[in-house]
Protein backbone atom coordinates (compact mmCIF):
# COMPACT_ATOMS: atom_id res chain seq x y z
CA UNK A 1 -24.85 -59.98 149.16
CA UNK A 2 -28.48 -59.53 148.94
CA UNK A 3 -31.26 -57.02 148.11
CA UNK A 4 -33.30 -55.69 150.00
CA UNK A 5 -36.99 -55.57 148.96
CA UNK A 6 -40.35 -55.45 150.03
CA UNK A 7 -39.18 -56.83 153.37
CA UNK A 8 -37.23 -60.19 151.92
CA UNK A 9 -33.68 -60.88 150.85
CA UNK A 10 -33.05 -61.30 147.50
CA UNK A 11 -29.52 -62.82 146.76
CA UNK A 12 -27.18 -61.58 144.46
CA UNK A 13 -23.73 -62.52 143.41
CA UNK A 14 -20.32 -60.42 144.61
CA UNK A 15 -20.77 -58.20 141.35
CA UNK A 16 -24.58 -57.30 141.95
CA UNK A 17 -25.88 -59.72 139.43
CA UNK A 18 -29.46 -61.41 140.82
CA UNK A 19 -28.40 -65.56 142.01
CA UNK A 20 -32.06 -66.49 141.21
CA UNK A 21 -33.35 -64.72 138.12
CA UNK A 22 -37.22 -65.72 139.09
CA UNK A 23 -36.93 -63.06 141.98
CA UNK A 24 -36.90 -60.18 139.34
CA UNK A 25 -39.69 -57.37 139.30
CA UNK A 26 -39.91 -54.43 139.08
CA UNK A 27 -39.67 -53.40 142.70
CA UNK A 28 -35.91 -55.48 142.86
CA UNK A 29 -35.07 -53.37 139.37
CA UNK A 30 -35.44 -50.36 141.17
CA UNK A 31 -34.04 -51.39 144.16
CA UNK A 32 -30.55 -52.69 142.07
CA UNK A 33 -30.99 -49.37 140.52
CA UNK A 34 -30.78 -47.27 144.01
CA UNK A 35 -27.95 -49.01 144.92
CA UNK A 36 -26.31 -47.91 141.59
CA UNK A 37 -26.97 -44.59 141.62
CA UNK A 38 -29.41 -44.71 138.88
CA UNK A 39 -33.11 -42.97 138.92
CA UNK A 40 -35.00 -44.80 136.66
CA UNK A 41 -36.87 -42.70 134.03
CA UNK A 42 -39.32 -44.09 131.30
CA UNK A 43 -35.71 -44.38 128.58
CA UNK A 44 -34.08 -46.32 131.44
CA UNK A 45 -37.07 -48.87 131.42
CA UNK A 46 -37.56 -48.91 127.44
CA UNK A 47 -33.58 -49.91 127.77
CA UNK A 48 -34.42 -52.37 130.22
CA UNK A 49 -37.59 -53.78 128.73
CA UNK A 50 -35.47 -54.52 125.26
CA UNK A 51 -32.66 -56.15 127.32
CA UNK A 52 -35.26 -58.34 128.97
CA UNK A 53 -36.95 -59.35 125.66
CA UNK A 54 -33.66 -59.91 123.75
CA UNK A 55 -32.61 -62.40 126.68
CA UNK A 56 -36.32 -64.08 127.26
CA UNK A 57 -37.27 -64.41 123.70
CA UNK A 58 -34.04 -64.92 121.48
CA UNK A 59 -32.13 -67.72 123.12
CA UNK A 60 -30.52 -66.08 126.03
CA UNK A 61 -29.17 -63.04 124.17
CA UNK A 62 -26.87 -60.76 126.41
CA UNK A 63 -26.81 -57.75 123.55
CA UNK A 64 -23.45 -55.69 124.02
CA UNK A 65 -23.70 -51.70 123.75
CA UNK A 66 -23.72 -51.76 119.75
CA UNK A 67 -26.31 -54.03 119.70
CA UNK A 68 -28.49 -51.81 122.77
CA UNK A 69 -27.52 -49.08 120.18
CA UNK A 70 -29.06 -50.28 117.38
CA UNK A 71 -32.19 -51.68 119.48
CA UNK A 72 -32.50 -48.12 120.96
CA UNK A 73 -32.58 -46.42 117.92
CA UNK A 74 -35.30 -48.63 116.50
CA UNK A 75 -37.58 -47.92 119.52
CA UNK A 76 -36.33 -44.10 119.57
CA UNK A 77 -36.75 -43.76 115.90
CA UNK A 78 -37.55 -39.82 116.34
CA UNK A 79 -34.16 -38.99 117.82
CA UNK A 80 -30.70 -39.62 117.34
CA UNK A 81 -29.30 -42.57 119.76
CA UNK A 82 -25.49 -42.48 120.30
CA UNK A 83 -23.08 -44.25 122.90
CA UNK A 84 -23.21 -40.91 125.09
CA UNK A 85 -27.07 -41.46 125.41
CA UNK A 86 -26.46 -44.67 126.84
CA UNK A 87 -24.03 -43.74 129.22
CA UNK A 88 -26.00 -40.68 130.29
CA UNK A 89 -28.54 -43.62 131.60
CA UNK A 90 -26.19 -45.76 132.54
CA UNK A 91 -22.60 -44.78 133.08
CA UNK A 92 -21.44 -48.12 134.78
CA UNK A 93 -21.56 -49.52 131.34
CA UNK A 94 -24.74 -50.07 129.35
CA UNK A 95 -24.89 -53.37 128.86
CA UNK A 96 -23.59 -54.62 132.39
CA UNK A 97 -25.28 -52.01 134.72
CA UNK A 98 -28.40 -52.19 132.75
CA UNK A 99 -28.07 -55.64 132.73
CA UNK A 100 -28.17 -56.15 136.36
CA UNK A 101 -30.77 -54.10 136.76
CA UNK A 102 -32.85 -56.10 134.69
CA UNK A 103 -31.59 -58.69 136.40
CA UNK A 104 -29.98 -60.80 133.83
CA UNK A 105 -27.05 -63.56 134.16
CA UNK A 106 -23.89 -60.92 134.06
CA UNK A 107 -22.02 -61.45 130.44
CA UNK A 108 -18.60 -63.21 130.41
CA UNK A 109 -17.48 -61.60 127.10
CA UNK A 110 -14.31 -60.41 126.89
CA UNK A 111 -14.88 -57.75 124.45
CA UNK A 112 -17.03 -56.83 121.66
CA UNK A 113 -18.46 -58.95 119.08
């Protein structure tokens, strides 16, 4: 399965996850996000940004949705964040479909931690 952006292939595993991470801008991000259904609005990218940063800059972190909860809620400190927020952005599953699109390794959890 691949991508298609700007004109090139960009690979991606069965499940939609990017093969090379390196091929990630924002141009693929919305592109994953088309496929998914999802129209990226500024909360979608603030969700995506912290998913990025917890990954890149604290050893690989894949944060599960009480953890994007809690992250949220920090950077939306003048409203209330809840698990129906997140779903309204993403409804394939925070932390997976919002992973993708920010087009991290997908998690292999089994469940919550």
């Amino acid at each position: 399965m691949a991508y298609q952006v700007n004109g090139k292939a960009v690979e991606s595993t069965e499940t939609g996850y990017l093969v090379n991470q390196a091929d990630w801008d924002k141009a693929v991000a919305m592109e994953i996000a088309r496929t998914e259904g999802v129209d990226l609005s500024q909360d979608h990218w603030d969700v995506i940004e912290y998913l990025r940063d917890q990954y890149l800059n604290h050893n690989g972190e894949l944060p599960n949705n009480r953890h994007i909860l809690k992250g949220m809620q920090e950077v939306w400190s003048d409203r209330k964040v809840d698990n129906k927020t997140l779903f309204d952005l993403f409804p394939g599953n925070p932390s997976k479909q919002a992973g993708r699109i920010a087009g991290l390794p997908e998690s292999m959890r089994k469940g919550g931690y």
